[in-house]
N, C-alpha and C. Protein backbone atom coordinates (compact mmCIF):
# COMPACT_ATOMS: atom_id res chain seq x y z
N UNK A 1 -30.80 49.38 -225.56
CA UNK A 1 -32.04 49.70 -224.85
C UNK A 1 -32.56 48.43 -224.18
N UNK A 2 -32.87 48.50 -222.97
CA UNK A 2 -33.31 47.46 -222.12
C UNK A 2 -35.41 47.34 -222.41
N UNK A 3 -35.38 45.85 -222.64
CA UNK A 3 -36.96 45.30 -222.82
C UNK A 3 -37.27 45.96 -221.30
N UNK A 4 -38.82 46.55 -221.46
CA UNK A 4 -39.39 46.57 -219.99
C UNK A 4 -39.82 45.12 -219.46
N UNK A 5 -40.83 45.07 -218.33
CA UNK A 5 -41.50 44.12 -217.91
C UNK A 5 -42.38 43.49 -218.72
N UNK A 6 -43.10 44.20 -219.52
CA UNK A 6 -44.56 43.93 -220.00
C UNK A 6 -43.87 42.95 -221.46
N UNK A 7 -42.48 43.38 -222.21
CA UNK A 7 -41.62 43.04 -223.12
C UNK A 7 -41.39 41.73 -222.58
N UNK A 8 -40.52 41.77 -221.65
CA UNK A 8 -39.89 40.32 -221.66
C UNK A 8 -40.89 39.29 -221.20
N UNK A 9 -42.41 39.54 -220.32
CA UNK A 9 -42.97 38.90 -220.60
C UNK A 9 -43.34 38.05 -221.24
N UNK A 10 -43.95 39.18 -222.74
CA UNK A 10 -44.47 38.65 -223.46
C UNK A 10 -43.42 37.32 -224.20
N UNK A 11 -42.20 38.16 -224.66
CA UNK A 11 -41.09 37.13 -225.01
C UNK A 11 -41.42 35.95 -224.56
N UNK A 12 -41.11 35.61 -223.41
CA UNK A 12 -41.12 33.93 -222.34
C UNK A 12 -42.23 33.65 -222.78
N UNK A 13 -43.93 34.33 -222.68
CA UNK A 13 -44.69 33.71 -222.66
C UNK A 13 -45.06 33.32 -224.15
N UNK A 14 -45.02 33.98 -225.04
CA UNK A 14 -45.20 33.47 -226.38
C UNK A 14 -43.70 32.67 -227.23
N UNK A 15 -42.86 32.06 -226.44
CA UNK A 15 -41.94 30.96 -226.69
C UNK A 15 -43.07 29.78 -227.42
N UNK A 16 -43.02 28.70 -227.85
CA UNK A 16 -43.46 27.73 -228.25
C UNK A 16 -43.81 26.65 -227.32
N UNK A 17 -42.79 26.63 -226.19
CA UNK A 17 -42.68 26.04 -225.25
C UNK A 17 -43.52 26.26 -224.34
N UNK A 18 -44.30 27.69 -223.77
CA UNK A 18 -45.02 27.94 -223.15
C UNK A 18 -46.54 28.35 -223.39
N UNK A 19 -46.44 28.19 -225.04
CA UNK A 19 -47.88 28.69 -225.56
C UNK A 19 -49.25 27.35 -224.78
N UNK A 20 -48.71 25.98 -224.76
CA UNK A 20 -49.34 25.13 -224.05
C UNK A 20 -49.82 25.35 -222.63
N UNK A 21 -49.02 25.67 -221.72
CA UNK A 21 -49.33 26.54 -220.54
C UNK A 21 -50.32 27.60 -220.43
N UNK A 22 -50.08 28.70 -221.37
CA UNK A 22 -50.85 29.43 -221.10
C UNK A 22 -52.47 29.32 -221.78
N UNK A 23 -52.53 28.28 -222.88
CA UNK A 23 -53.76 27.53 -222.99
C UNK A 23 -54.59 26.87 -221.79
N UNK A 24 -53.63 26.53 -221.16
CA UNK A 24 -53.62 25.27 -219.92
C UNK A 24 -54.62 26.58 -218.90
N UNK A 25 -53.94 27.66 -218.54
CA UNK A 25 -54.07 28.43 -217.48
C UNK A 25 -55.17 29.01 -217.96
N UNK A 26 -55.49 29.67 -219.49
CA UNK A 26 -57.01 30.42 -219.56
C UNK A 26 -57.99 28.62 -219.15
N UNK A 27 -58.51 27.55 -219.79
CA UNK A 27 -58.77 26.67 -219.80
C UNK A 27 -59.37 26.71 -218.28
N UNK A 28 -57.92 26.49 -217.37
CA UNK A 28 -58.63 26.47 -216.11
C UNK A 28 -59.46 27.90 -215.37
N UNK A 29 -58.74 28.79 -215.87
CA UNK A 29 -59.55 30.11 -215.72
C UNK A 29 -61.39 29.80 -215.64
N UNK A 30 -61.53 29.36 -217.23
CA UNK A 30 -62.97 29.04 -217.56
C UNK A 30 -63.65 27.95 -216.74
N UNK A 31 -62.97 26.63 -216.12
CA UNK A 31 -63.93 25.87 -215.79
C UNK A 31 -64.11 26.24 -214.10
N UNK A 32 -62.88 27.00 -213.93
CA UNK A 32 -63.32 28.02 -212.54
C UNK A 32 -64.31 28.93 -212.10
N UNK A 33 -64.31 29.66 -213.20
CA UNK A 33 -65.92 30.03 -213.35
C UNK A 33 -67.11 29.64 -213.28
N UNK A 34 -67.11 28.38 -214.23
CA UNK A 34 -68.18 27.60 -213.99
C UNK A 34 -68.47 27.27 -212.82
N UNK A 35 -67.81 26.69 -211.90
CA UNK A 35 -67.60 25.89 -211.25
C UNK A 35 -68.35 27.39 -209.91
N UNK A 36 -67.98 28.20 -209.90
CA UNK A 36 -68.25 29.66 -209.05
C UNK A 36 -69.57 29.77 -209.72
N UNK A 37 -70.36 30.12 -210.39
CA UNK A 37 -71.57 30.29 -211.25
C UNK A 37 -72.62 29.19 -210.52
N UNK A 38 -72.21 27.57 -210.87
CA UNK A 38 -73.11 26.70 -210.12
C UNK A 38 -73.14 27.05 -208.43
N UNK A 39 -72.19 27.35 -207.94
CA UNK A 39 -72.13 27.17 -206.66
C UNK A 39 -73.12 28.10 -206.12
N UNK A 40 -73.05 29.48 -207.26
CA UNK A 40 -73.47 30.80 -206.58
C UNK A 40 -75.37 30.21 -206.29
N UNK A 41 -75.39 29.20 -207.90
CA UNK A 41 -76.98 29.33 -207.99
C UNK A 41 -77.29 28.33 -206.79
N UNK A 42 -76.52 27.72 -206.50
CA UNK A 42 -77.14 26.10 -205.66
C UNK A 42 -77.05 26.56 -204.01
N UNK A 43 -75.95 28.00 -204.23
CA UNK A 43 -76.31 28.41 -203.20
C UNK A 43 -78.09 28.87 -202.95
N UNK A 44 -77.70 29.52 -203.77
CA UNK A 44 -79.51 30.39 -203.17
C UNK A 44 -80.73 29.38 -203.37
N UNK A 45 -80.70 28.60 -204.09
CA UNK A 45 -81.66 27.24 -203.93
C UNK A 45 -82.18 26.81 -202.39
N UNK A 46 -80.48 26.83 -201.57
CA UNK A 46 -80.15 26.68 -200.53
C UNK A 46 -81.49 27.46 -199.59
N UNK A 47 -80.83 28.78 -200.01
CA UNK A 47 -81.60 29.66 -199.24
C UNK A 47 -82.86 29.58 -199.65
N UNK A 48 -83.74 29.44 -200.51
CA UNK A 48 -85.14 29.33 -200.73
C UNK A 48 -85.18 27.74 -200.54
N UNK A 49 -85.02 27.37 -199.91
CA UNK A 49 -85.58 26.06 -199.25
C UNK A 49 -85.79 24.88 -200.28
N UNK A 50 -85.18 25.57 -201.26
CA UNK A 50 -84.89 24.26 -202.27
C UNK A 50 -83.76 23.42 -202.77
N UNK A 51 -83.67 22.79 -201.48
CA UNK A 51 -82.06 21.97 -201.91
C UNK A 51 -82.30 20.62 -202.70
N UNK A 52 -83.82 20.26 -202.93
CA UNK A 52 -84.04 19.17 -203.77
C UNK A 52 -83.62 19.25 -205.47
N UNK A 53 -83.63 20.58 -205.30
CA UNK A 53 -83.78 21.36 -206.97
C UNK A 53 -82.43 20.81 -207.35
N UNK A 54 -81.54 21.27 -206.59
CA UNK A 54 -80.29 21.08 -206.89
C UNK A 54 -79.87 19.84 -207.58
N UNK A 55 -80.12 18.72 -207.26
CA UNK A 55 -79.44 17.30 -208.34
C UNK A 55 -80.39 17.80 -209.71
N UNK A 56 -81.48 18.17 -209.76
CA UNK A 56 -82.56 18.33 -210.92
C UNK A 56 -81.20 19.73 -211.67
N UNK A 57 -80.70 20.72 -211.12
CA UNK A 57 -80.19 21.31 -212.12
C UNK A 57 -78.35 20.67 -212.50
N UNK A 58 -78.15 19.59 -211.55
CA UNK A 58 -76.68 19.03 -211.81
C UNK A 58 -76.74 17.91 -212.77
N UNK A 59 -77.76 17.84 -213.21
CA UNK A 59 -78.21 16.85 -213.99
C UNK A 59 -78.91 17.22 -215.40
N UNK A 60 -78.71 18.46 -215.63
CA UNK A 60 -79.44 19.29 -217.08
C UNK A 60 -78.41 18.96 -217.87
């Protein structure tokens, strides 16, 4: 019987060898977010005419 897709996946990815990687890849997942989250708020700061605010919240 042949592994499907979702099978051999998992195989490769839970090797020992690749468990570091895929730490690596959620990791950057998360500080991508962040990174989208500040932007969204510093956007609209933007738009309400408060771009001074902005170092005051890069700096909390």
């Amino acid at each position: 019987m042949e592994n499907s897709g979702l099978e051999n996946f998992l195989l490769i990815a839970f090797k020992p060898d690749n468990i570091p990687i895929g730490a690596m890849l959620g990791f950057v997942g998360f500080v991508f977010w962040i990174a989208v989250r500040q932007m969204i708020a510093h956007d609209r700061l933007i738009k309400q005419g408060k771009k001074e605010k902005i170092w005051d919240e890069m700096i909390k």
